[in-house]
C-alpha atoms as a PDB file:
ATOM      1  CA  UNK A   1      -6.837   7.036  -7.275  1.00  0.00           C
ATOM      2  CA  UNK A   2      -3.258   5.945  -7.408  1.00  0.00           C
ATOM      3  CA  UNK A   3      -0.911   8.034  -9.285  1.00  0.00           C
ATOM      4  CA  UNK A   4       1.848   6.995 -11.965  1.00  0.00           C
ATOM      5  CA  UNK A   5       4.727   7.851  -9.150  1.00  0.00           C
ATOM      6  CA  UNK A   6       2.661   5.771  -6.670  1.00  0.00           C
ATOM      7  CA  UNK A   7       1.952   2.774  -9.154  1.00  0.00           C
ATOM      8  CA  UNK A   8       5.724   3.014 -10.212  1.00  0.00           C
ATOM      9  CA  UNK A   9       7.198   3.193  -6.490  1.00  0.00           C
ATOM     10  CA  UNK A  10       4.980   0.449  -5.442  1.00  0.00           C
ATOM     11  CA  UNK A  11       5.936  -1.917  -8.789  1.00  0.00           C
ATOM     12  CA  UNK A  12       9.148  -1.349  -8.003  1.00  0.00           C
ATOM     13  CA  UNK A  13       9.579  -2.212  -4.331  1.00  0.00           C
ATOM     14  CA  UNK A  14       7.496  -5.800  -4.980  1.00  0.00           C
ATOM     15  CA  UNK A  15       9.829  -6.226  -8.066  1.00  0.00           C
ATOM     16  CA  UNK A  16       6.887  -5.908 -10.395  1.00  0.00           C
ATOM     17  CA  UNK A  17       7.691  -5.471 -14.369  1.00  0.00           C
ATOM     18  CA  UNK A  18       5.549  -4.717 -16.848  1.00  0.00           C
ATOM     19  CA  UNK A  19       1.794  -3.690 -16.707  1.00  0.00           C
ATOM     20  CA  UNK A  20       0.047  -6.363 -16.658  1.00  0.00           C
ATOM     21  CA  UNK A  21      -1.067  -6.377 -13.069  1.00  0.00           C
ATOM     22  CA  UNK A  22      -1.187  -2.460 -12.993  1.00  0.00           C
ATOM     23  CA  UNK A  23      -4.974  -2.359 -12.963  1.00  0.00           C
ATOM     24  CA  UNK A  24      -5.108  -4.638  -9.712  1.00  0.00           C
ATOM     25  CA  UNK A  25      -2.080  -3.247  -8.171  1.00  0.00           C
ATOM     26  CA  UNK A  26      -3.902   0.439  -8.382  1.00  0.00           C
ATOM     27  CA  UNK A  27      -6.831  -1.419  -7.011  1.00  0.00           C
ATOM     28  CA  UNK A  28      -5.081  -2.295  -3.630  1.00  0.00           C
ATOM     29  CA  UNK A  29      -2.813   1.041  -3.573  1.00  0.00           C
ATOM     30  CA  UNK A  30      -6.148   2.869  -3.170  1.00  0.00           C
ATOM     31  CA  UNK A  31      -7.583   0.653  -0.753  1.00  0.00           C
ATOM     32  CA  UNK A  32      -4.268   1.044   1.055  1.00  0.00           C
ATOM     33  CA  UNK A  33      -4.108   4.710   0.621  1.00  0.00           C
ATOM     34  CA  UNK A  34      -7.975   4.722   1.906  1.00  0.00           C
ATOM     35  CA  UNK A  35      -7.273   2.259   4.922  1.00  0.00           C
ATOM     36  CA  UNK A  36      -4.497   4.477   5.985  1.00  0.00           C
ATOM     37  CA  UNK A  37      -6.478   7.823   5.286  1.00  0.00           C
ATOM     38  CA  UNK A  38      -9.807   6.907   7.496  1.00  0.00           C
ATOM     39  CA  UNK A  39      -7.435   5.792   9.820  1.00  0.00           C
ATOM     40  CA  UNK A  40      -6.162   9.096  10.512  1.00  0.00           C
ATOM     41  CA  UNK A  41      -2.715   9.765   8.846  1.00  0.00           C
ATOM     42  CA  UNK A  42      -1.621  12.396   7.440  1.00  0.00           C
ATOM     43  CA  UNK A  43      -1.267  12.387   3.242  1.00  0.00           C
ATOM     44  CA  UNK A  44       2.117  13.718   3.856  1.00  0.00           C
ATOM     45  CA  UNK A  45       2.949  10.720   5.914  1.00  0.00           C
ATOM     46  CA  UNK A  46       1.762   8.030   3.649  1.00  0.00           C
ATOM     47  CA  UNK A  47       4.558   6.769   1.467  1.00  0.00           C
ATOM     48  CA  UNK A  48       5.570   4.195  -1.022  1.00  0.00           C
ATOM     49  CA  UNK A  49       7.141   1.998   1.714  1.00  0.00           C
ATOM     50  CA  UNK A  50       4.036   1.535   3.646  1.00  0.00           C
ATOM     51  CA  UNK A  51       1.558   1.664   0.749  1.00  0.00           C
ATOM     52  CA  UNK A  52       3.806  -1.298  -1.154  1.00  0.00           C
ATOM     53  CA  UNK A  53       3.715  -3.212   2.624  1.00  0.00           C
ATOM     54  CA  UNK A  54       0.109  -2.855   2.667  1.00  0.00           C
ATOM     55  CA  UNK A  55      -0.260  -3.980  -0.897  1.00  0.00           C
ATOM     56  CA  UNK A  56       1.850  -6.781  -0.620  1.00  0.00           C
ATOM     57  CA  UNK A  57       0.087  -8.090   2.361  1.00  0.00           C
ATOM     58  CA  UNK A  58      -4.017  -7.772   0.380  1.00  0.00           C
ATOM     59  CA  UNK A  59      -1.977  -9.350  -3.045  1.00  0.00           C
ATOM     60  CA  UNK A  60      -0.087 -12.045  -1.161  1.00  0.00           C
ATOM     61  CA  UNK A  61       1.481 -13.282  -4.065  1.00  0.00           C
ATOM     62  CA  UNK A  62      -1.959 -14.602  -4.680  1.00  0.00           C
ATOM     63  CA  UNK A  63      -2.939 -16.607  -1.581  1.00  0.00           C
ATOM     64  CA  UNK A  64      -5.858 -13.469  -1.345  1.00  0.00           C
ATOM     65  CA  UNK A  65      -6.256 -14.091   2.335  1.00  0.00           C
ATOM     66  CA  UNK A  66      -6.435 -10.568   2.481  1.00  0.00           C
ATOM     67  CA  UNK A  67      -4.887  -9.958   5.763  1.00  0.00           C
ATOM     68  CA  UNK A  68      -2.303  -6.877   6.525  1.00  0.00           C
ATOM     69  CA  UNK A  69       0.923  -7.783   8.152  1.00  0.00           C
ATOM     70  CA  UNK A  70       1.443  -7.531  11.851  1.00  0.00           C
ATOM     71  CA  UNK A  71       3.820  -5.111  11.005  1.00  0.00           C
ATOM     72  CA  UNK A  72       1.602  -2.858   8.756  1.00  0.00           C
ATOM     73  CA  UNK A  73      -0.580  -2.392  11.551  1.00  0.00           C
ATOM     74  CA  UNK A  74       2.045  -1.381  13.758  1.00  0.00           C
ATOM     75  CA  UNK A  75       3.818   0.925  11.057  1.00  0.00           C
ATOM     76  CA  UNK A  76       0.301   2.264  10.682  1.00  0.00           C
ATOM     77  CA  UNK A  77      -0.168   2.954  14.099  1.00  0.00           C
ATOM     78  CA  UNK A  78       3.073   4.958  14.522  1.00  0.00           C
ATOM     79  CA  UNK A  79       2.309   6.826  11.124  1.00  0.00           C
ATOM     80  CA  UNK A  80      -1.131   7.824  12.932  1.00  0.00           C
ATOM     81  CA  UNK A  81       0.948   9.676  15.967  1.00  0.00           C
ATOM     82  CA  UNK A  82       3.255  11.412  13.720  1.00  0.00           C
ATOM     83  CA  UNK A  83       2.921  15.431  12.759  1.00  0.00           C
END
């Protein structure tokens, strides 16, 4: 489950106010954090930046295509590789 700091960070980066969306924003920050997890990276690597790119690309600004970035999956990958 996605913490305050998480929530916050996240809110912030996508220039987010209020808390409005903050149930559906934790939604996709755990699915994120999840993705990222099973995928083999390290808690310690998983930050805002790449949790808010993530969560950006399954929101969409509401298109809900659901589709991560090119570049989350290649930010991913290198996260996956690092100690």
């Amino acid at each position: 489950m996605a913490d305050e700091t998480m929530l916050a960070k996240v809110k912030s980066a996508l220039g987010i106010e209020g808390d409005y969306q903050d149930p559906t924003i934790t939604e996709y920050i755990d699915e994120v954090i999840d993705f990222l997890t099973d995928a083999g990276i390290k808690p310690v690597n998983i930050t805002s930046g790449i949790v808010s790119r993530g969560v950006a690309d399954l929101w969409n600004y509401g298109a809900n295509d659901g589709k991560l970035s090119e570049y989350f999956m290649q930010r991913a990958t290198q996260l996956s590789y690092k100690h």
